[in-house]
Protein backbone atom coordinates (compact mmCIF):
# COMPACT_ATOMS: atom_id res chain seq x y z
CA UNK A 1 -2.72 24.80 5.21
CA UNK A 2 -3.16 22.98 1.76
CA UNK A 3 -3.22 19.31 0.83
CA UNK A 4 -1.72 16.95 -1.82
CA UNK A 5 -3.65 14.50 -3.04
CA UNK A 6 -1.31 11.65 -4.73
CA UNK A 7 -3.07 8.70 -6.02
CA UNK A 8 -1.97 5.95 -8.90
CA UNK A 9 -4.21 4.63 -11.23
CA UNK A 10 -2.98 0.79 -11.20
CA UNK A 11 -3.21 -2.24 -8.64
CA UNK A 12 -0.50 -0.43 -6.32
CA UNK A 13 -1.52 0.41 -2.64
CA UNK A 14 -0.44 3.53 -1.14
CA UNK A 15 -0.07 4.42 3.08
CA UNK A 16 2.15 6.74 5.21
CA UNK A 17 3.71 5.84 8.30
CA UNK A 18 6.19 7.28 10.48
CA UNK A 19 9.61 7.00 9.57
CA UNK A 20 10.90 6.90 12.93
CA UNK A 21 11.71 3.31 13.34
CA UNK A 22 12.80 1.33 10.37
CA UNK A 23 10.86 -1.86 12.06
CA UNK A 24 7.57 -0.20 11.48
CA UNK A 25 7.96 -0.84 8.02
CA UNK A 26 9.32 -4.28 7.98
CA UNK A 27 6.51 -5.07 10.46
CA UNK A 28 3.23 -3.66 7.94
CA UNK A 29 4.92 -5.47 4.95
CA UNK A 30 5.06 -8.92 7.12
CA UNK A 31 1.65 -8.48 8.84
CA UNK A 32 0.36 -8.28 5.14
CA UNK A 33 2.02 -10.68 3.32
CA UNK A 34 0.35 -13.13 6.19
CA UNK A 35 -3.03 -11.63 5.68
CA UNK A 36 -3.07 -11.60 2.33
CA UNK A 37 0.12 -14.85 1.24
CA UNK A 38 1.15 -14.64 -2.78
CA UNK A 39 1.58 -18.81 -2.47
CA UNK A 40 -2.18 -19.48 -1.95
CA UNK A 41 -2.83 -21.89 -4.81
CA UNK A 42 -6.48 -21.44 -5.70
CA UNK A 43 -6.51 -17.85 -7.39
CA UNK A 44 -7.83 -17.79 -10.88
CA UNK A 45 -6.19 -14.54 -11.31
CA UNK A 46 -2.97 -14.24 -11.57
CA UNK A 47 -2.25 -13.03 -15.12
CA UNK A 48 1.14 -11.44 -14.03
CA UNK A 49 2.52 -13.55 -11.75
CA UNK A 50 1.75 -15.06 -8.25
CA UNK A 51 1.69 -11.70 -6.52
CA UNK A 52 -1.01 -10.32 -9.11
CA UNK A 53 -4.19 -10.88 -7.34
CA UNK A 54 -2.87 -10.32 -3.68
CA UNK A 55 -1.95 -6.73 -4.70
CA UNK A 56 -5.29 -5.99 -5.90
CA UNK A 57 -6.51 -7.48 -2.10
CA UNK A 58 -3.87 -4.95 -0.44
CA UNK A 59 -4.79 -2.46 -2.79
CA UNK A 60 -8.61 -2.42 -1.47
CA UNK A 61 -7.50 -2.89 1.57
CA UNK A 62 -4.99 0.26 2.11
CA UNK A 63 -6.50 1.95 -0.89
CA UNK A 64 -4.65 4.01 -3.89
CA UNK A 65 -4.94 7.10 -2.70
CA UNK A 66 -3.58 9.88 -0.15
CA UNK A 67 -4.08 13.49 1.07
CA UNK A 68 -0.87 14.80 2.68
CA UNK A 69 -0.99 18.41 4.57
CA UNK A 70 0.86 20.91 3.20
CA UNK A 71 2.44 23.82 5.39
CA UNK A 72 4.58 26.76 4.27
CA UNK A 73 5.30 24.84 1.11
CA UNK A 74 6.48 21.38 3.21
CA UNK A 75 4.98 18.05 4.28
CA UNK A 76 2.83 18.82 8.09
């Protein structure tokens, strides 16, 4: 058993999730655009746009970083 660690350097969040059900998906992406809305008037941030500063929220929240096991050369 290994691991691979994948991480990016930016304001990007990374998770993994089952695949299983395409509504998984839809649901995390709406549960966090609620928690953390990109029309919240207010920020001072937002250099890049109105999504700027909530990515850097979902980013700390989720993180930027993953370890994935490896078996036999494949995902476990």
């Amino acid at each position: 058993m290994a691991a691979a660690h994948v991480g990016i350097p930016n304001r990007a969040s990374l998770t993994a999730n089952e695949n299983a059900d395409p509504a998984v998906r839809r649901d995390f992406e709406r549960f966090f655009n609620r928690l953390v809305p990109q029309d919240v008037d207010g920020f001072e941030h937002c250099d890049e746009g109105p999504d700027d500063l909530p990515a850097h929220f979902k980013a700390s929240l989720l993180g930027v970083q993953l370890q994935l096991p490896i078996h036999d050369g494949q995902l476990a």
